[in-house]
C-alpha atoms as a PDB file:
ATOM      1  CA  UNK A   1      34.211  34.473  65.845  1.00  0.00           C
ATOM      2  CA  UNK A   2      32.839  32.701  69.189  1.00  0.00           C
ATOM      3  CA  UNK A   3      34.880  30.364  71.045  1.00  0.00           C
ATOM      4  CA  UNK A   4      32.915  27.461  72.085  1.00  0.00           C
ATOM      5  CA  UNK A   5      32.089  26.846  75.140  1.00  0.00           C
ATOM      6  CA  UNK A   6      33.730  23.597  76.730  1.00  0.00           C
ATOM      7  CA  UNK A   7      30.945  22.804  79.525  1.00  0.00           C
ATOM      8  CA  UNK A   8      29.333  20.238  78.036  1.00  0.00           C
ATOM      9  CA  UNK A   9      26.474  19.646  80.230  1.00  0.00           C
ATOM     10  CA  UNK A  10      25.781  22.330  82.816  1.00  0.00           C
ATOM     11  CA  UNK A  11      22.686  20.582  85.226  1.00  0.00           C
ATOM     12  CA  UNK A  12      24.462  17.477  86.277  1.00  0.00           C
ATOM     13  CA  UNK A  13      22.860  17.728  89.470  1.00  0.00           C
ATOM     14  CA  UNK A  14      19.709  18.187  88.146  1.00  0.00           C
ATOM     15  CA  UNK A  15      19.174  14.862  86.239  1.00  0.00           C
ATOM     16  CA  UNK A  16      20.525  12.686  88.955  1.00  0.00           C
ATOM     17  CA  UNK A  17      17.924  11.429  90.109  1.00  0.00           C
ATOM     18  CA  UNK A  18      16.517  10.241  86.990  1.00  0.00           C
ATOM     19  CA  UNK A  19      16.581   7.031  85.655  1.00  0.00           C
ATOM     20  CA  UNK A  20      19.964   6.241  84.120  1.00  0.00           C
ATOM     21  CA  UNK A  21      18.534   5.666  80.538  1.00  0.00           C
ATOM     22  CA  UNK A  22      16.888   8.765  80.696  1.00  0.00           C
ATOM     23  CA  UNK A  23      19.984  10.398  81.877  1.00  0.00           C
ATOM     24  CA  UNK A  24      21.817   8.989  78.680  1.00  0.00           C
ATOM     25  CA  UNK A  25      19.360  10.345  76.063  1.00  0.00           C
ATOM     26  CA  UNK A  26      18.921  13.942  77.831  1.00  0.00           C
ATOM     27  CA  UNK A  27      22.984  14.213  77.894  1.00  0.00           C
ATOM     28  CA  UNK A  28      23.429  13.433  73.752  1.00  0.00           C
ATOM     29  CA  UNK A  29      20.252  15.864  73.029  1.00  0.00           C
ATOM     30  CA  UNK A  30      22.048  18.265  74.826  1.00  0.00           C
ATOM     31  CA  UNK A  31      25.778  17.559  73.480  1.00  0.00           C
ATOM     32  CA  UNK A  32      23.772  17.446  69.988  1.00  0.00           C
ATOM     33  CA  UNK A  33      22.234  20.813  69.847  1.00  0.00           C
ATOM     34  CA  UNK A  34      25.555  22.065  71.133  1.00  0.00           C
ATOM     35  CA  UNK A  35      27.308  20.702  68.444  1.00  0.00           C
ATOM     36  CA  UNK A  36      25.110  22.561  65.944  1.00  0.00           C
ATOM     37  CA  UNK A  37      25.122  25.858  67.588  1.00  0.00           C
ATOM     38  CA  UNK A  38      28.682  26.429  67.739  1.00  0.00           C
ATOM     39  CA  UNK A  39      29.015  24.943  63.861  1.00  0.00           C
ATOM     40  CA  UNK A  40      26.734  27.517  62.508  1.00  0.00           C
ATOM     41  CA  UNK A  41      29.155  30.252  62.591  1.00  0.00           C
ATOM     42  CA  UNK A  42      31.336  28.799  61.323  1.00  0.00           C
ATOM     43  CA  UNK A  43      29.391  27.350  58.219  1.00  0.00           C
ATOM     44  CA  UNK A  44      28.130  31.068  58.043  1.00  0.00           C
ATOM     45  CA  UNK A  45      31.581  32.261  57.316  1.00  0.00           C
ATOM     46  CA  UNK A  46      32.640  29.628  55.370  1.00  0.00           C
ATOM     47  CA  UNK A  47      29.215  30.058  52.467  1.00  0.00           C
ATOM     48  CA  UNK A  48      29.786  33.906  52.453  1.00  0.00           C
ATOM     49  CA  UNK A  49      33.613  33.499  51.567  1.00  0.00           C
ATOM     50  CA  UNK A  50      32.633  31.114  48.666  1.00  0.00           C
ATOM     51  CA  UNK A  51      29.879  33.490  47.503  1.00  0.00           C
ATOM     52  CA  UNK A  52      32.445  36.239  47.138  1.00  0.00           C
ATOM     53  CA  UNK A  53      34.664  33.864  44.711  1.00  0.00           C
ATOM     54  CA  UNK A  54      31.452  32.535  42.874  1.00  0.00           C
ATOM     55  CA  UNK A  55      30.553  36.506  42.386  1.00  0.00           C
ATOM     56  CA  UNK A  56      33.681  37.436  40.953  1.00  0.00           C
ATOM     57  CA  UNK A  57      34.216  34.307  38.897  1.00  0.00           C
ATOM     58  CA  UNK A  58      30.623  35.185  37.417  1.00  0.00           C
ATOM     59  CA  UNK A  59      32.068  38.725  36.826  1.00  0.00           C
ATOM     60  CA  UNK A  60      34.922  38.061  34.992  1.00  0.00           C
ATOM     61  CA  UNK A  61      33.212  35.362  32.728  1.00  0.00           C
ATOM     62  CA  UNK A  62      30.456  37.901  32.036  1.00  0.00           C
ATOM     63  CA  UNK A  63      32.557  40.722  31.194  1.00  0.00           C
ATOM     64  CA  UNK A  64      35.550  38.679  28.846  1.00  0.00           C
ATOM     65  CA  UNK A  65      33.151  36.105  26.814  1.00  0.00           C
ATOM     66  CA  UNK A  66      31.372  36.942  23.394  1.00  0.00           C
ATOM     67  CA  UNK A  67      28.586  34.578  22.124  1.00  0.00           C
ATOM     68  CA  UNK A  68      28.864  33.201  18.808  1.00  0.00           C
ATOM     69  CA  UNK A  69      26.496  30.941  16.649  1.00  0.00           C
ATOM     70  CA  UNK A  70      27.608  29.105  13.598  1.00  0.00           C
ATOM     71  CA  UNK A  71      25.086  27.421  11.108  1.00  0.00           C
ATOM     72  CA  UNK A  72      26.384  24.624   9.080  1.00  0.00           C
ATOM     73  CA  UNK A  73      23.621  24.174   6.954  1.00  0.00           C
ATOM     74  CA  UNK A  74      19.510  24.907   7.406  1.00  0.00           C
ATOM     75  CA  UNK A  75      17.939  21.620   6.562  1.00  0.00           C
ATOM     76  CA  UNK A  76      14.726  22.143   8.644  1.00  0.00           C
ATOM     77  CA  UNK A  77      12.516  23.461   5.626  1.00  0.00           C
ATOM     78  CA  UNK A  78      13.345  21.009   3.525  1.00  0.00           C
ATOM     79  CA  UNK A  79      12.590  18.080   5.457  1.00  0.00           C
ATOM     80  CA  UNK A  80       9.900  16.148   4.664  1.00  0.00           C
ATOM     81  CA  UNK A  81       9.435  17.720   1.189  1.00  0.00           C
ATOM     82  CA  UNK A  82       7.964  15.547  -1.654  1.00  0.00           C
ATOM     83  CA  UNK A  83       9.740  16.273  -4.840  1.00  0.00           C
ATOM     84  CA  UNK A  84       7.427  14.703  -7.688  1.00  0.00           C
ATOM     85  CA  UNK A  85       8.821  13.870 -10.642  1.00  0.00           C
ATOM     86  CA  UNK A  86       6.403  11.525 -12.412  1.00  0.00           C
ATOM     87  CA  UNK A  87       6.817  11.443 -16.096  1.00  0.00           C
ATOM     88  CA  UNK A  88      10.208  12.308 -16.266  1.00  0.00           C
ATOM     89  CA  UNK A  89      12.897   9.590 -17.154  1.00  0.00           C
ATOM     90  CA  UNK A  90      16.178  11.814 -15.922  1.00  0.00           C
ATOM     91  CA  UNK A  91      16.690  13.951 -12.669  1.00  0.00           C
ATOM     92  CA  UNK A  92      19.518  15.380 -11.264  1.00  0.00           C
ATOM     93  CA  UNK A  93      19.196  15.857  -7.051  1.00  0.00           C
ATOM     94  CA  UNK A  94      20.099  19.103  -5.959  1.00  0.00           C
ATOM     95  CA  UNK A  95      21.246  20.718  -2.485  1.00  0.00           C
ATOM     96  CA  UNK A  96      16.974  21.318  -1.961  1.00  0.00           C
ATOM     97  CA  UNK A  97      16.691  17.444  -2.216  1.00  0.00           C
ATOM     98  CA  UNK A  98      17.969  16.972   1.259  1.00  0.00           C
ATOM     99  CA  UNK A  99      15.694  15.139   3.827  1.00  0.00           C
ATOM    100  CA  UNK A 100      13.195  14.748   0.750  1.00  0.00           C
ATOM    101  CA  UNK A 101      10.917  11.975  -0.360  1.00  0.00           C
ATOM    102  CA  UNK A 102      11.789  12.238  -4.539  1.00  0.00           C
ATOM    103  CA  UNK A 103       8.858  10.602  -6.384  1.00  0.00           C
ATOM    104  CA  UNK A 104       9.706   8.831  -9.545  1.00  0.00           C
ATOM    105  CA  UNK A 105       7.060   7.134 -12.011  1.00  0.00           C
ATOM    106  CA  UNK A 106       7.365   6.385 -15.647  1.00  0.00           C
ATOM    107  CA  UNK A 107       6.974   3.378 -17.999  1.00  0.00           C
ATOM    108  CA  UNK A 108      10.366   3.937 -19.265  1.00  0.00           C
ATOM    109  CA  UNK A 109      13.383   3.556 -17.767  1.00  0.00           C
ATOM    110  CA  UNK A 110      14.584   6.606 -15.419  1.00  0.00           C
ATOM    111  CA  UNK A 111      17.786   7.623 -15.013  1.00  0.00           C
ATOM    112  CA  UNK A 112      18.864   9.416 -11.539  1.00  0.00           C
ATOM    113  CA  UNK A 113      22.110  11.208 -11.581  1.00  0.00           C
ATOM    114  CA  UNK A 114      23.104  11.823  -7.937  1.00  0.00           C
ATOM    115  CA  UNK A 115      25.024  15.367  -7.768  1.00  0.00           C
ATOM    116  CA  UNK A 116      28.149  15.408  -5.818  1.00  0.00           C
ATOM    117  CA  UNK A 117      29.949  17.696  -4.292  1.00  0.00           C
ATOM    118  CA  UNK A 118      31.386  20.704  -4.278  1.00  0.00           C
ATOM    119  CA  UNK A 119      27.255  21.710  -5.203  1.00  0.00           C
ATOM    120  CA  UNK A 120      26.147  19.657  -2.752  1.00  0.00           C
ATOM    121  CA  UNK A 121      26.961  20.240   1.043  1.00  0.00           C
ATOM    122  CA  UNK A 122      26.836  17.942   4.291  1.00  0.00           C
ATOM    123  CA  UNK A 123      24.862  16.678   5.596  1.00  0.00           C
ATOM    124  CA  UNK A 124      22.839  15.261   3.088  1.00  0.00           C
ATOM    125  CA  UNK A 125      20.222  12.491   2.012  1.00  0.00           C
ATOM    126  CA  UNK A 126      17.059  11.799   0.528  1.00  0.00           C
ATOM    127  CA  UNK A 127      14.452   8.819  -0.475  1.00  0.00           C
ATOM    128  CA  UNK A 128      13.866   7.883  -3.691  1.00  0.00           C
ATOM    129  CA  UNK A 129      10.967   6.088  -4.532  1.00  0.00           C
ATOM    130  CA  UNK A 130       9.933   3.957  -7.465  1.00  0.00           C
ATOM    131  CA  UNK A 131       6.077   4.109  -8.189  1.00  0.00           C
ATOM    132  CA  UNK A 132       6.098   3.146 -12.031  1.00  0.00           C
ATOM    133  CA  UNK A 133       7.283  -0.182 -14.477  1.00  0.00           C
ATOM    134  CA  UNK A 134      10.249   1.273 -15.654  1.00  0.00           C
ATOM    135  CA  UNK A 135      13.591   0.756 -13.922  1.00  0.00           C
ATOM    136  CA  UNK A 136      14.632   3.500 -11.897  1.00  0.00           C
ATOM    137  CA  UNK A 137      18.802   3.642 -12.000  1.00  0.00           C
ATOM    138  CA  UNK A 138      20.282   5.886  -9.483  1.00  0.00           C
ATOM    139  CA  UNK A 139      24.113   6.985 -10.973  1.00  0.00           C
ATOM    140  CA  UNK A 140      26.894   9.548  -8.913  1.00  0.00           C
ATOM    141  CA  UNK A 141      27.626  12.257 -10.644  1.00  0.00           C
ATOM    142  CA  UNK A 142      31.350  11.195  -8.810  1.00  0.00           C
ATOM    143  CA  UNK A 143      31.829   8.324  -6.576  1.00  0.00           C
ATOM    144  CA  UNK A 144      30.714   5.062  -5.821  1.00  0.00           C
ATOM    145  CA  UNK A 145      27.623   4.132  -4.355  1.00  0.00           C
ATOM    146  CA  UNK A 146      27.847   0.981  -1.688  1.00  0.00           C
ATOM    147  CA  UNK A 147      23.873  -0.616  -0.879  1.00  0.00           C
ATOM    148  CA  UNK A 148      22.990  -4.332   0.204  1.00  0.00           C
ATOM    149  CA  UNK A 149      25.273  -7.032  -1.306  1.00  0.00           C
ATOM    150  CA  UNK A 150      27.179  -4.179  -3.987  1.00  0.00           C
ATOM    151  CA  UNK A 151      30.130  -2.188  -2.311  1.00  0.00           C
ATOM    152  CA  UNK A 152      31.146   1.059  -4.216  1.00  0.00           C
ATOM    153  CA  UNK A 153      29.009   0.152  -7.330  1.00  0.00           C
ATOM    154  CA  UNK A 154      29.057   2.748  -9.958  1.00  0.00           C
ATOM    155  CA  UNK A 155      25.354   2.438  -9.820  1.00  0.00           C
ATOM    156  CA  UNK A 156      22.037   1.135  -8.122  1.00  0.00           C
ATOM    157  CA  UNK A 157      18.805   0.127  -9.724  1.00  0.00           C
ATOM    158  CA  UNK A 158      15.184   0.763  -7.755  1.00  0.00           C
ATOM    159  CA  UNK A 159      12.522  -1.423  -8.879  1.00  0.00           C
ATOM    160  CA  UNK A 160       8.808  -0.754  -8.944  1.00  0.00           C
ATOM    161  CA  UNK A 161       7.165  -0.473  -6.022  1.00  0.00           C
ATOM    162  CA  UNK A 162      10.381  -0.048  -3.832  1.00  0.00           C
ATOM    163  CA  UNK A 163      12.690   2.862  -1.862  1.00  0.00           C
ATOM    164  CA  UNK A 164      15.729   3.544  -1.347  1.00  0.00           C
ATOM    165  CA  UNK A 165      17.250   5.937   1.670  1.00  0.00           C
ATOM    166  CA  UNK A 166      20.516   7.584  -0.037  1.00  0.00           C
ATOM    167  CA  UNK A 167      23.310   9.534   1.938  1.00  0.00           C
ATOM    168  CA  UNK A 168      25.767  10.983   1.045  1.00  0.00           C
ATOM    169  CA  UNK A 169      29.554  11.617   2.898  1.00  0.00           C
ATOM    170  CA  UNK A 170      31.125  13.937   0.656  1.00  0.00           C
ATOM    171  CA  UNK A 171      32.777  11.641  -1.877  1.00  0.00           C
ATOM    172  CA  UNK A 172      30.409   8.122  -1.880  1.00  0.00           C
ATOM    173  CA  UNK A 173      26.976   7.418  -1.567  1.00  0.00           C
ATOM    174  CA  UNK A 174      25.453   4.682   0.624  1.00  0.00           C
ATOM    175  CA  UNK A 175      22.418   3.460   0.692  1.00  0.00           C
ATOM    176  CA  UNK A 176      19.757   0.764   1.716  1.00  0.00           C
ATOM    177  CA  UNK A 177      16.797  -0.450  -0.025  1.00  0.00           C
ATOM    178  CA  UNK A 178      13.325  -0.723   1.493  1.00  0.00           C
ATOM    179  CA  UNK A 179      11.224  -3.580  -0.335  1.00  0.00           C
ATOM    180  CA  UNK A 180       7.594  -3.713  -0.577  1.00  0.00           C
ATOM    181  CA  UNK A 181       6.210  -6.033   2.386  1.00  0.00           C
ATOM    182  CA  UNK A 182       4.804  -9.932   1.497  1.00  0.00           C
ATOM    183  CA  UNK A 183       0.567  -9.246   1.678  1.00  0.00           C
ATOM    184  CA  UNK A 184      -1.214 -11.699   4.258  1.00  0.00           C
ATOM    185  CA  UNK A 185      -1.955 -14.644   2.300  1.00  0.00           C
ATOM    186  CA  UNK A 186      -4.742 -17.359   3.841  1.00  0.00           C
ATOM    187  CA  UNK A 187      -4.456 -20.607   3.587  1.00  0.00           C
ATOM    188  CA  UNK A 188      -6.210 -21.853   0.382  1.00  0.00           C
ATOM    189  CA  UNK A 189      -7.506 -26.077   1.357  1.00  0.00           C
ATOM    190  CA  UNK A 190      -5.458 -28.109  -1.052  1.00  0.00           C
ATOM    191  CA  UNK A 191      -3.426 -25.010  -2.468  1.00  0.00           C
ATOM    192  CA  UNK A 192      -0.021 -24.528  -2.173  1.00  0.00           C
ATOM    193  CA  UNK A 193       2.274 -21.234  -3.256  1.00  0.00           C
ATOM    194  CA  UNK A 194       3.501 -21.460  -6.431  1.00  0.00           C
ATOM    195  CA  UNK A 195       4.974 -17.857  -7.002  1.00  0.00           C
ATOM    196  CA  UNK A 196       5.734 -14.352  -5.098  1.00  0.00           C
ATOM    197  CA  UNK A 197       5.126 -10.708  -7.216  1.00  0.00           C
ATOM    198  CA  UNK A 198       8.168  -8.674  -5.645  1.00  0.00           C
ATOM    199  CA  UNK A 199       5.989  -5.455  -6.761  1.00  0.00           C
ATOM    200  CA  UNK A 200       2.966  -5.794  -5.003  1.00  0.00           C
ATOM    201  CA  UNK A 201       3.854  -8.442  -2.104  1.00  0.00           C
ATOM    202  CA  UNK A 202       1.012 -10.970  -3.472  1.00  0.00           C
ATOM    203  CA  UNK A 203       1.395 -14.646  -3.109  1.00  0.00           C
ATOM    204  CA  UNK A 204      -0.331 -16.850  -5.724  1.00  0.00           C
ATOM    205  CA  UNK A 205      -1.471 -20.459  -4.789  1.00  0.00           C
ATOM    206  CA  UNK A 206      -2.733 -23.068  -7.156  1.00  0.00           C
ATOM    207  CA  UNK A 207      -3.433 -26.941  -6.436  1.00  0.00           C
ATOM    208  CA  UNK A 208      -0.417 -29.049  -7.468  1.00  0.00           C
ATOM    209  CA  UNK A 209      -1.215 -31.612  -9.920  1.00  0.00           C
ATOM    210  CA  UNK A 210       0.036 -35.505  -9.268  1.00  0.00           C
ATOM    211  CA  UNK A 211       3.338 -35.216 -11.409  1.00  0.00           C
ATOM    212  CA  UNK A 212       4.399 -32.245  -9.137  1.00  0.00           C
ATOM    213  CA  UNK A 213       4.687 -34.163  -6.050  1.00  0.00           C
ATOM    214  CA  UNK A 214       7.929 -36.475  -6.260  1.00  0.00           C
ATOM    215  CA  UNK A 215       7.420 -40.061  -5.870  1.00  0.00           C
ATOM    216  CA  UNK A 216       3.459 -39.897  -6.430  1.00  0.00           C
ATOM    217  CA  UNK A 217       3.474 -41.098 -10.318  1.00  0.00           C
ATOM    218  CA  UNK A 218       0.088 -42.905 -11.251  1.00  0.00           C
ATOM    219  CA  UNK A 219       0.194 -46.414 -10.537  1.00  0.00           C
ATOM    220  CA  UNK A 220      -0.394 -48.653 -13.717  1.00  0.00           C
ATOM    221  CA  UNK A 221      -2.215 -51.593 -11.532  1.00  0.00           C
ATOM    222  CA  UNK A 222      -3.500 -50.055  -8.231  1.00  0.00           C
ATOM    223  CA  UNK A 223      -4.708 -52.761  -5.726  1.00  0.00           C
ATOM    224  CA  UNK A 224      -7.888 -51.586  -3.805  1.00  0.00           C
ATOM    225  CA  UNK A 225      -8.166 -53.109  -0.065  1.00  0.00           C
ATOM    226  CA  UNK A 226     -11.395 -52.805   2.177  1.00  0.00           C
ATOM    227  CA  UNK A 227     -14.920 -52.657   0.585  1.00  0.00           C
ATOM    228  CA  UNK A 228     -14.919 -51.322  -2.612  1.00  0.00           C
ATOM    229  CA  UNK A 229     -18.653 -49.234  -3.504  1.00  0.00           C
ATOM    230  CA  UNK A 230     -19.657 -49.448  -6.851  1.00  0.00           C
ATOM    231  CA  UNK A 231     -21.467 -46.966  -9.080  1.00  0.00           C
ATOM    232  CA  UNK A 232     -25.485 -46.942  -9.819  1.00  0.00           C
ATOM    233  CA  UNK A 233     -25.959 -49.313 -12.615  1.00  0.00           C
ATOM    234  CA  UNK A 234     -27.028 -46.852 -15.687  1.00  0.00           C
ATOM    235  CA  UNK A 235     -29.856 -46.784 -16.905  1.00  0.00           C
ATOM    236  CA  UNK A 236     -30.958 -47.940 -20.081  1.00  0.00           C
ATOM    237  CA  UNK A 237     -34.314 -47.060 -22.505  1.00  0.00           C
ATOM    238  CA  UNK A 238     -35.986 -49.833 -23.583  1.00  0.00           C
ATOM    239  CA  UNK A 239     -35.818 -49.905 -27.852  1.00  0.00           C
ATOM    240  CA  UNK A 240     -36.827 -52.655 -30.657  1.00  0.00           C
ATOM    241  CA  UNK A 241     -33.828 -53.648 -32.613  1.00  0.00           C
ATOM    242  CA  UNK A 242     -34.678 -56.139 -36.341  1.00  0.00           C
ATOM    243  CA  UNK A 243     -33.108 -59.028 -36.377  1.00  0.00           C
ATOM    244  CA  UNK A 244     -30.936 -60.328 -39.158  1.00  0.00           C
ATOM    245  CA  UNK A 245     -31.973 -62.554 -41.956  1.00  0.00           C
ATOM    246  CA  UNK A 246     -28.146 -63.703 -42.624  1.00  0.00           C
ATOM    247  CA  UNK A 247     -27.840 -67.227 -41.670  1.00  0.00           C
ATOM    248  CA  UNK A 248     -25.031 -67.820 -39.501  1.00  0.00           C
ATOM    249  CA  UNK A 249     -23.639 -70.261 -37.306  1.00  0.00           C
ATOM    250  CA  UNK A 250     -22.246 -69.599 -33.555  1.00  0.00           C
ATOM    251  CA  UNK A 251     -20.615 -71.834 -30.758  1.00  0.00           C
ATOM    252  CA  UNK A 252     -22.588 -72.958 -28.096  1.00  0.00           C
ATOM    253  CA  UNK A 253     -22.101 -70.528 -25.101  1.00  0.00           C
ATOM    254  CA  UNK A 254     -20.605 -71.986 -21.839  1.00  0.00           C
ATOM    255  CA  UNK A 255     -23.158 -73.227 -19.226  1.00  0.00           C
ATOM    256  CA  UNK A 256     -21.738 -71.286 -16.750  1.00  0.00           C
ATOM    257  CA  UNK A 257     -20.864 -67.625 -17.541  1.00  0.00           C
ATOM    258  CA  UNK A 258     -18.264 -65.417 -16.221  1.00  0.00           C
ATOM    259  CA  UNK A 259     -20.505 -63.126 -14.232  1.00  0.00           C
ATOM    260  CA  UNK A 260     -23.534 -61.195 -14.824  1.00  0.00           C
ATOM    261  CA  UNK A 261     -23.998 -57.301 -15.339  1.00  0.00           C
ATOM    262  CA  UNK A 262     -26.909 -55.703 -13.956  1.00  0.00           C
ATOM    263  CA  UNK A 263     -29.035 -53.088 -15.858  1.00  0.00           C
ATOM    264  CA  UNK A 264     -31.827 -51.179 -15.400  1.00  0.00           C
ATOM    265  CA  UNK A 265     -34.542 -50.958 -18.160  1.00  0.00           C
ATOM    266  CA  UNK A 266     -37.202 -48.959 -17.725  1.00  0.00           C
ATOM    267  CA  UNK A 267     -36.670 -49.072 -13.834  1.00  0.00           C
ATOM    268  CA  UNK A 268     -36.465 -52.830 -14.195  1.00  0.00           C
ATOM    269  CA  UNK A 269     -33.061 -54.149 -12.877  1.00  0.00           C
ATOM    270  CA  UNK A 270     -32.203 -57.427 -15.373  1.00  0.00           C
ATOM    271  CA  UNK A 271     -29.269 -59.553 -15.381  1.00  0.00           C
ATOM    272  CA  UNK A 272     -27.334 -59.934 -18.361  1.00  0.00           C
ATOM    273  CA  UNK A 273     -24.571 -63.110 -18.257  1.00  0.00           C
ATOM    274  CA  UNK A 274     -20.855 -62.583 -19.906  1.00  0.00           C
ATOM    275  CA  UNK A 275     -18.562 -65.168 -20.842  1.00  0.00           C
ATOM    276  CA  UNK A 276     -15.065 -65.753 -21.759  1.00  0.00           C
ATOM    277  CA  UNK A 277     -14.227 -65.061 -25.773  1.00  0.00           C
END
């Protein structure tokens, strides 16, 4: 290795007349570049000693280590399967029902026994899914089975029209129910909701009648303010009616009456008088 040289900058004399500024920068360029020449051999010998231990480092891993692959369990096949079993009211899931969608639709109740282990192996889980009337009731085989609002229940019911996602962790099953969504439901003028169908996420709306709103009872005696509009008089055909031939006697009517009612006879309006009896 190269000793470095000490003189630091050689043509003194050569810069002196120059501007001292300019003398400043030209003397640290200088000491720079000298810097970095003598450092080179040294980096040099310093990278090709550590390539020498990363070479035989690499050697002896190469040359000692044997690879090794271990499979659990080959799941990728079976994901995504669909599993129908419409018609049928009792399945057992097998090791094949992992990462399957398991179809179930009957009118009768169906009963779903969920196999346990040792026959079935981790990890493990599928989707059932309720498309018919009848109850689906998903049982294990051994176990408990924990979902929304039932921790280690013996079992778990699936109603029409909903999913469940079921795992399993080698001794209890867990799982979590998917509903069917509430359908958009417009606003109906006068309408309000009077009931919710969990199986096909419809809203029903009918217009409430006057006993269904508290405090609005009929009034017995309702008293009208402003100007009160009253019906077209109806209209009456003219017709001959025979008089009696019993004799009879009657009171003399008032000489003023009560009011008058107006009626329209053949398109003629007449006034007809009322009094008190």
């Amino acid at each position: 290795m190269s000793t470095p040289t000490v003189n630091r900058f050689p043509f003194e004399p050569h810069i002196a007349k120059l501007e001292p500024q300019v003398q400043y920068v030209l003397k640290n360029l200088w000491n720079v570049a000298f810097d970095a020449q003598n450092a080179v051999p040294i980096l040099k010998a310093q990278i090709d000693a550590n390539k020498s231990a990363v070479a035989s480092v690499t050697n002896t891993v190469t040359n000692n280590s044997t690879a090794s692959e271990t499979i659990i369990q080959q799941i990728v096949s079976a994901y995504g399967t669909v599993n129908n079993q419409s018609g049928n009211v009792a399945y057992s899931t097998t090791q094949s029902d992992a990462s399957a969608f398991i179809i179930l639709s009957d009118a009768s109740p169906v009963a779903v026994s969920l196999t346990a282990a040792p026959v079935i192996t981790l990890p493990w889980a599928c989707v059932l899914v309720n498309e018919g009337v009848g109850l689906v009731t998903a049982t294990p085989a051994s176990g408990t089975i924990s979902y929304p609002n039932n921790i280690a229940a013996a079992s778990m019911p699936v109603a029409q029209g909903q999913a469940a996602i079921i795992c399993f962790d080698g001794t209890n099953f867990f799982s979590v129910i998917i509903a069917v969504q509430p359908q958009n439901t417009p606003s109906i003028v006068h309408q309000w909701i009077t009931a919710y169908n969990s199986i096909t996420g419809v809203f029903s709306q009918s217009q409430p009648a006057v006993g269904d709103v508290t405090g609005a009872a009929p009034i017995a005696s309702p008293t009208f303010t402003g100007t009160v509009t009253e019906p077209t008089p109806p209209v009456l055909t003219a017709a001959v009616t025979a008089t009696s031939a019993t004799a009879g006697a009657a009171s003399a009517l008032p000489l003023t009456p009560l009011g008058y009612l107006d009626w329209s006879v053949n398109g003629v309006t007449v006034k007809v008088p009322f009094y008190s009896v």
